[in-house]
Protein backbone atom coordinates (compact mmCIF):
# COMPACT_ATOMS: atom_id res chain seq x y z
CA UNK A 1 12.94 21.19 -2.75
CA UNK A 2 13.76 20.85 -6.45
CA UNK A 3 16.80 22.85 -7.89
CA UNK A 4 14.92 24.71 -10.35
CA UNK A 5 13.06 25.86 -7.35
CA UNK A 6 15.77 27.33 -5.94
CA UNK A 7 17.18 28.72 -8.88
CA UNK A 8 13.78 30.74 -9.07
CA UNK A 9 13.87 31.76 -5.39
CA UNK A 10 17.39 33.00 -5.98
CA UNK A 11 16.95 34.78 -8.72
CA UNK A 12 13.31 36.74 -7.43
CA UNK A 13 15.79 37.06 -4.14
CA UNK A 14 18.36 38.92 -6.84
CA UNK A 15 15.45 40.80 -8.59
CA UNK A 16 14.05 42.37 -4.76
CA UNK A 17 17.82 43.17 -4.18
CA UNK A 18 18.47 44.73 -7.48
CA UNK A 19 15.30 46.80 -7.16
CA UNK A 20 16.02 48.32 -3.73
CA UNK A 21 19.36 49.04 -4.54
CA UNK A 22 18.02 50.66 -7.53
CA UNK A 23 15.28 53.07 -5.11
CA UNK A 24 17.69 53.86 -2.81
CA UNK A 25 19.92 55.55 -5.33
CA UNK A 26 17.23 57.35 -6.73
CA UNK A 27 15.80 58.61 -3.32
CA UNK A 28 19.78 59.58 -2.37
CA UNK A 29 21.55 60.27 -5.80
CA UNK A 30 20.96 63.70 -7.39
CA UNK A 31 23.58 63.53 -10.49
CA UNK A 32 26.78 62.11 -9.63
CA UNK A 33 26.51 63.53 -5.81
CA UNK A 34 26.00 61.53 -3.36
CA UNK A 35 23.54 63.91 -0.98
CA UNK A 36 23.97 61.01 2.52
CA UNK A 37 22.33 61.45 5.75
CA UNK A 38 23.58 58.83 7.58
CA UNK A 39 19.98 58.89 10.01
CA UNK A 40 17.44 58.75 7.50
CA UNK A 41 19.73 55.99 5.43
CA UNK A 42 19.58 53.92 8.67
CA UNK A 43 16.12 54.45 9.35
CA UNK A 44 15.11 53.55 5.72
CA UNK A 45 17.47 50.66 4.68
CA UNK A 46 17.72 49.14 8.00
CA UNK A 47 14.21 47.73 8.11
CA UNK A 48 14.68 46.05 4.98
CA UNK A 49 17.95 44.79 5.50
CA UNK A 50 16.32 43.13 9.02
CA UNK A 51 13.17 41.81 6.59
CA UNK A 52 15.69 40.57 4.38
CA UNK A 53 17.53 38.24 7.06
CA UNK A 54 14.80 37.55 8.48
CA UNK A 55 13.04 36.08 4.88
CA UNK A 56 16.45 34.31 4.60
CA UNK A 57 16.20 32.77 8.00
CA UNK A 58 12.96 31.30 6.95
CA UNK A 59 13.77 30.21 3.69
CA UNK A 60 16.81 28.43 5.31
CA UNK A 61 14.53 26.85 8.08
CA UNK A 62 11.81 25.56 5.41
CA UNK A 63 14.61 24.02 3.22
CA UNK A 64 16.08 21.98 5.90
CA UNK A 65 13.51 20.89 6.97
CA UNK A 66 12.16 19.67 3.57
CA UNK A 67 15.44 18.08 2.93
CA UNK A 68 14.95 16.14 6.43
CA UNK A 69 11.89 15.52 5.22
CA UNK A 70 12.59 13.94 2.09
CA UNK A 71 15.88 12.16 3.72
CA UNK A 72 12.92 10.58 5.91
CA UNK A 73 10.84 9.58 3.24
CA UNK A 74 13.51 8.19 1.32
CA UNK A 75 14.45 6.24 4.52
CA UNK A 76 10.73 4.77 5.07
CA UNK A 77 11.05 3.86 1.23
CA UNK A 78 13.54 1.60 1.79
CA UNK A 79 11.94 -0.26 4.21
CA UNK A 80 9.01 -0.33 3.05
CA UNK A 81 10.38 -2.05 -0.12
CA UNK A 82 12.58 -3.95 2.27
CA UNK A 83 9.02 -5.07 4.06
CA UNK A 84 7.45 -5.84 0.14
CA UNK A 85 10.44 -8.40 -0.89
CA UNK A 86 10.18 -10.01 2.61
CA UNK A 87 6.72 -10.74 2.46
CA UNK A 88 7.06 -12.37 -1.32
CA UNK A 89 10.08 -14.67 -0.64
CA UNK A 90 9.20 -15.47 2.72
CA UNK A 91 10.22 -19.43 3.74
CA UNK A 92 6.87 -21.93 3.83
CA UNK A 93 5.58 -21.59 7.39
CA UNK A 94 5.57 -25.19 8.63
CA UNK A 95 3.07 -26.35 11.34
CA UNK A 96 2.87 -30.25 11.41
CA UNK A 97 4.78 -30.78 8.74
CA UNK A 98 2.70 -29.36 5.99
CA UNK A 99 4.27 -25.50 4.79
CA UNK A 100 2.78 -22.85 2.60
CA UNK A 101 5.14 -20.26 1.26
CA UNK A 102 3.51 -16.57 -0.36
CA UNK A 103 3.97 -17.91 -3.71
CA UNK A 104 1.79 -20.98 -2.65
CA UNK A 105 -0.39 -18.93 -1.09
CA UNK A 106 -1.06 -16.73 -3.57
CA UNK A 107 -1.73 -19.57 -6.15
CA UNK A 108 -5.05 -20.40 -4.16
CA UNK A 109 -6.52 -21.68 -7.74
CA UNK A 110 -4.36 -24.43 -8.11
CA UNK A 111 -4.47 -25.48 -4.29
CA UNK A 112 -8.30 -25.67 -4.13
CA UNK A 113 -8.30 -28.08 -8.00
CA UNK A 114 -6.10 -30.09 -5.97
CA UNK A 115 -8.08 -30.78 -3.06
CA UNK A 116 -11.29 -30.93 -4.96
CA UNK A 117 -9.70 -33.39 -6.98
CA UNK A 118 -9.05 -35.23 -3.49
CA UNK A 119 -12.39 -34.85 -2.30
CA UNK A 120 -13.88 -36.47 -5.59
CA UNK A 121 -12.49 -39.25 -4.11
CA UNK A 122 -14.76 -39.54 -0.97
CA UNK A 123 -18.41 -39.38 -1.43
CA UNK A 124 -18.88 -39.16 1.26
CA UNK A 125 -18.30 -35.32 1.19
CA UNK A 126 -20.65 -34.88 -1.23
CA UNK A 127 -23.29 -36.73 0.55
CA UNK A 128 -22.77 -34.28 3.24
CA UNK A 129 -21.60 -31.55 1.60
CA UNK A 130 -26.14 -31.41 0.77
CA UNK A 131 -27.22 -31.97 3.75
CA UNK A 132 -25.21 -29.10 4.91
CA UNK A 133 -26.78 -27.12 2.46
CA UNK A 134 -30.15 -27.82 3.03
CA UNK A 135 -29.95 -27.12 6.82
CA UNK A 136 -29.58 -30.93 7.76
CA UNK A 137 -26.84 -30.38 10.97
CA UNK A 138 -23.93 -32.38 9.74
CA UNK A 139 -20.23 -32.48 11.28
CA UNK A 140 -16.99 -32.84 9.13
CA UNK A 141 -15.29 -34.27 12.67
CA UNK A 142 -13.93 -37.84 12.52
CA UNK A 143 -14.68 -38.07 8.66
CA UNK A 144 -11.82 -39.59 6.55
CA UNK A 145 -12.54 -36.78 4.15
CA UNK A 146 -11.93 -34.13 6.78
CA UNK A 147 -8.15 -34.86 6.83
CA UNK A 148 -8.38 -33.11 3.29
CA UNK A 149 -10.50 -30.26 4.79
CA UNK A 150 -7.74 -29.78 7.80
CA UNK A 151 -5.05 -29.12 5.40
CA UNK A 152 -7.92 -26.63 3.62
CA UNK A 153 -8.11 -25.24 6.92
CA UNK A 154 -4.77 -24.50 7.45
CA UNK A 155 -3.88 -23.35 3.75
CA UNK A 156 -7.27 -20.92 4.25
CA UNK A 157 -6.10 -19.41 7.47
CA UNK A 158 -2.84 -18.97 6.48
CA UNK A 159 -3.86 -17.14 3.58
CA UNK A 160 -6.78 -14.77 5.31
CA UNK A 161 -3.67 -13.86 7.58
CA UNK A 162 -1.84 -13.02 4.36
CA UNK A 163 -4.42 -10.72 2.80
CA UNK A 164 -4.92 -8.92 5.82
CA UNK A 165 -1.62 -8.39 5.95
CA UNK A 166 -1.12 -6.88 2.61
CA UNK A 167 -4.57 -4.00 3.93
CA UNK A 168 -2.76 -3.43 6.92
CA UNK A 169 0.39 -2.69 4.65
CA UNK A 170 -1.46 -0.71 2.33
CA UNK A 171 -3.02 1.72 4.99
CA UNK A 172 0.25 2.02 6.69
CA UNK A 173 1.36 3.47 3.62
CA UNK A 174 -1.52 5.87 2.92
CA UNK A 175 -0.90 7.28 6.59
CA UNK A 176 2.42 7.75 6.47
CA UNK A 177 2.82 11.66 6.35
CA UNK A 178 6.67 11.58 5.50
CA UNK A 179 6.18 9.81 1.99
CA UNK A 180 5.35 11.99 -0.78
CA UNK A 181 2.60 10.95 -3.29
CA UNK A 182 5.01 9.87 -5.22
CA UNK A 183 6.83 7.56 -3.42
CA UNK A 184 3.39 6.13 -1.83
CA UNK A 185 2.56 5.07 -5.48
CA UNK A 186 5.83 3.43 -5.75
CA UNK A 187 6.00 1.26 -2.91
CA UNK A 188 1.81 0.22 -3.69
CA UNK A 189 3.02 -0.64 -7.81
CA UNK A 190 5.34 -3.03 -6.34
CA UNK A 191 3.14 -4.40 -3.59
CA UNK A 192 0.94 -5.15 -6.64
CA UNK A 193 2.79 -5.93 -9.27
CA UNK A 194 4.97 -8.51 -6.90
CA UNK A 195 1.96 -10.22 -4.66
CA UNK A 196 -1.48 -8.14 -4.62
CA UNK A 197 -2.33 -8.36 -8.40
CA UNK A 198 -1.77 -11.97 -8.69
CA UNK A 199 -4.64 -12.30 -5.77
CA UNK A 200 -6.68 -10.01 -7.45
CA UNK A 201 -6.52 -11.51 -11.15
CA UNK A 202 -6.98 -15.27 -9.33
CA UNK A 203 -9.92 -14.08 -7.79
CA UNK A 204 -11.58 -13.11 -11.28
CA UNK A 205 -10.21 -16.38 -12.52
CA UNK A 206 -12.68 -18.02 -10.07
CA UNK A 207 -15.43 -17.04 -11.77
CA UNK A 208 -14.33 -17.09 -15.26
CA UNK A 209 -13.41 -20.87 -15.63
CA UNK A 210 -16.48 -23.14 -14.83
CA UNK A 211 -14.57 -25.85 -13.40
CA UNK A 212 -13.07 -23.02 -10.93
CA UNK A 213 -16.86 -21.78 -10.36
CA UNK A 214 -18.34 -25.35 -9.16
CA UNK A 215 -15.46 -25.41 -6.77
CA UNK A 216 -15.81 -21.58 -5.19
CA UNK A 217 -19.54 -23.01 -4.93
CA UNK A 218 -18.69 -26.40 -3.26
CA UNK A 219 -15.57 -26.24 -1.43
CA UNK A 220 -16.03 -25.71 2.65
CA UNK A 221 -13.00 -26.13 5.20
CA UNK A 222 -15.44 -27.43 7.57
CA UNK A 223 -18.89 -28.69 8.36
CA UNK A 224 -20.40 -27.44 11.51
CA UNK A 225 -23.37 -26.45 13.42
CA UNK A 226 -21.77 -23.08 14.24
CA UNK A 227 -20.48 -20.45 11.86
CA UNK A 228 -22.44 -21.90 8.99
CA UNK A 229 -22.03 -18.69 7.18
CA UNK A 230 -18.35 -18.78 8.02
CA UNK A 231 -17.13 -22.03 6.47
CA UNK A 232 -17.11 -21.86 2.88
CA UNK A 233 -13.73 -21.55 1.52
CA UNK A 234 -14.23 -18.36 -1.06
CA UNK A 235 -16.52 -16.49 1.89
CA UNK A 236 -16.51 -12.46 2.77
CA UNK A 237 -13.24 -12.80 4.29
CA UNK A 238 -11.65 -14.10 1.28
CA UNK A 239 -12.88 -11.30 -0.68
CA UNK A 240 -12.68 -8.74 1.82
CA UNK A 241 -9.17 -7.22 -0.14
CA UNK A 242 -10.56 -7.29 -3.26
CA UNK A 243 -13.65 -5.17 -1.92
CA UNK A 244 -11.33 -2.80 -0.48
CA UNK A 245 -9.57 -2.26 -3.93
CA UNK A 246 -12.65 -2.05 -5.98
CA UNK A 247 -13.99 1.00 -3.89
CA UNK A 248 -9.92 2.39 -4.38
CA UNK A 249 -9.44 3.44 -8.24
CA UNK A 250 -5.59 4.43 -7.31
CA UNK A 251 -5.39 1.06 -6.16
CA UNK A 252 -7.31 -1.02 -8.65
CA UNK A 253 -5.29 1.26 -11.91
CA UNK A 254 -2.56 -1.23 -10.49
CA UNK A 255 -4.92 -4.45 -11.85
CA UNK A 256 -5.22 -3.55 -14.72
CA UNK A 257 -3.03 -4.42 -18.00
CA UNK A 258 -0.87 -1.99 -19.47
C-alpha cells in the first residue's frame, strides 16, 4: 500500500476518534461536571472500543499481506527479468557443428538472403522447387542442394522453438496473479524491446523489400510428399507470434515507434 494511503487511513482513523471522543462528552458532560455512570459508560464506549480493535486488526492483516504481496511480486520481477536477459545472450546451441545464438536467430532476414544466395547456385532447386508447386511429387533427399536446406532445417526449428518460447513467456506473465499491472508491463517492454520487436519488425521487413518477398515465396526447408503445407520456410508457424500480438493491442503498443 502506498504511503499517502496510509496517511489518509490514519488520519480518517484520527477524525472517527476525534468525533467519538467529542459525543461522548456531550452525552456525559453537563458544564464542567462530569455526571459518570460507570455502567452505561461501559455499555456505550465498550462496543466501539471492541469495533475499533477489531477495524485495526483488519487493517493490520490487509497491509501485511499486501506488503507480502508486493515483496512477491517484486521477487517474480526479478526473475522474470533474470529469465528475459538469459534468453537474449544465450550461447549458440551447437548440434553438428553448426550453432545459432538468439541474436542469429532473431536476424532470420539475413540467414534466409544467405541461403537463397546458396541455392542460386544449384538449379537444380529451382527445377524442383516447380514441380513441387505444381503437385509433381518431388523429394529434396540425396540432392546436393538439400545440404543447404538441412542447415534451413535446423536454423527453422531452432527458431519455431524460440518463438514459442517467447508466447509461453508472455502468458506466464499475464497469469501470474502476484505481479501488479504494472510490473506485468515492465517485464513485456523489455521482452520486446530486447528480442520480440526485432521478430516482429523483420517479419514486416519480409514483405516490404521485394528481394525479401521472392524469397518468403520460394524458400522451403524441405521437399516432400508429406506435410506439403508444412514445408515452406515463412509458413503459419512462423507467423503464429505475430498473430498472437496483432489480436493483443497491449502487446503490439510495444511495436510500435515512439
Amino acid at each position: 500500500m502506498k504511503i499517502s494511503k496510509i496517511i489518509i487511513w490514519c488520519i480518517l482513523i484520527l477524525i472517527a476518534l476525534v468525533s467519538i471522543d467529542i459525543l461522548v462528552r456531550s452525552f456525559y458532560c453537563t458544564d464542567i461536571y462530569l455526571k459518570f455512570n460507570s455502567q452505561e459508560f461501559n455499555n456505550t464506549l465498550s462496543p466501539i472500543i471492541s469495533f475499533l480493535g477489531f477495524g485495526a486488526v483488519v487493517f493490520t492483516i490487509f497491509l501485511t499481506l499486501k506488503q507480502i504481496k508486493h515483496q512477491q511480486g517484486s521477487n517474480y520481477l526479478n526473475y522474470y527479468k533474470e529469465q528475459i536477459n538469459k534468453m537474449a545472450s544465450e550461447p549458440p546451441t551447437n548440434k553438428n557443428g553448426i550453432a545459432f545464438s538468439t541474436a542469429d536467430l532473431l536476424d532470420f532476414p539475413m540467414f534466409v538472403s544467405n541461403k537463397y544466395d546458396d541455392l542460386k547456385k544449384h538449379p537444380e532447386y529451382f527445377t524442383d522447387l516447380e514441380k513441387f508447386k505444381s503437385g509433381v511429387p518431388v523429394k529434396s533427399e540425396g540432392k546436393q542442394y538439400d545440404l543447404i536446406l538441412g542447415n534451413a532445417r535446423l536454423f527453422y526449428t531452432s527458431l519455431i522453438l524460440l518463438l514459442k518460447r517467447y508466447r509461453s513467456f508472455i502468458n506466464e506473465i499475464d497469469n501470474n496473479k502476484l505481479l501488479d499491472r504494472t510490473q506485468k508491463q515492465l517485464l513485456l517492454k523489455e521482452l520486446f524491446d530486447t528480442q520480440v520487436e526485432k521478430y516482429y519488425n523483420s517479419c514486416w521487413l519480409m514483405d516490404a523489400e521485394q528481394e525479401l518477398k521472392v524469397i518468403k515465396q520460394n524458400l522451403y526447408w524441405a521437399f516432400a510428399t508429406t506435410m506439403k503445407n508444412d514445408l515452406l520456410f515463412f509458413g503459419n508457424k512462423f507467423y503464429e507470434l505475430k498473430y498472437f500480438i496483432d489480436t493483443r493491442e497491449d502487446l503490439k503498443k510495444f511495436t510500435e515507434a515512439e
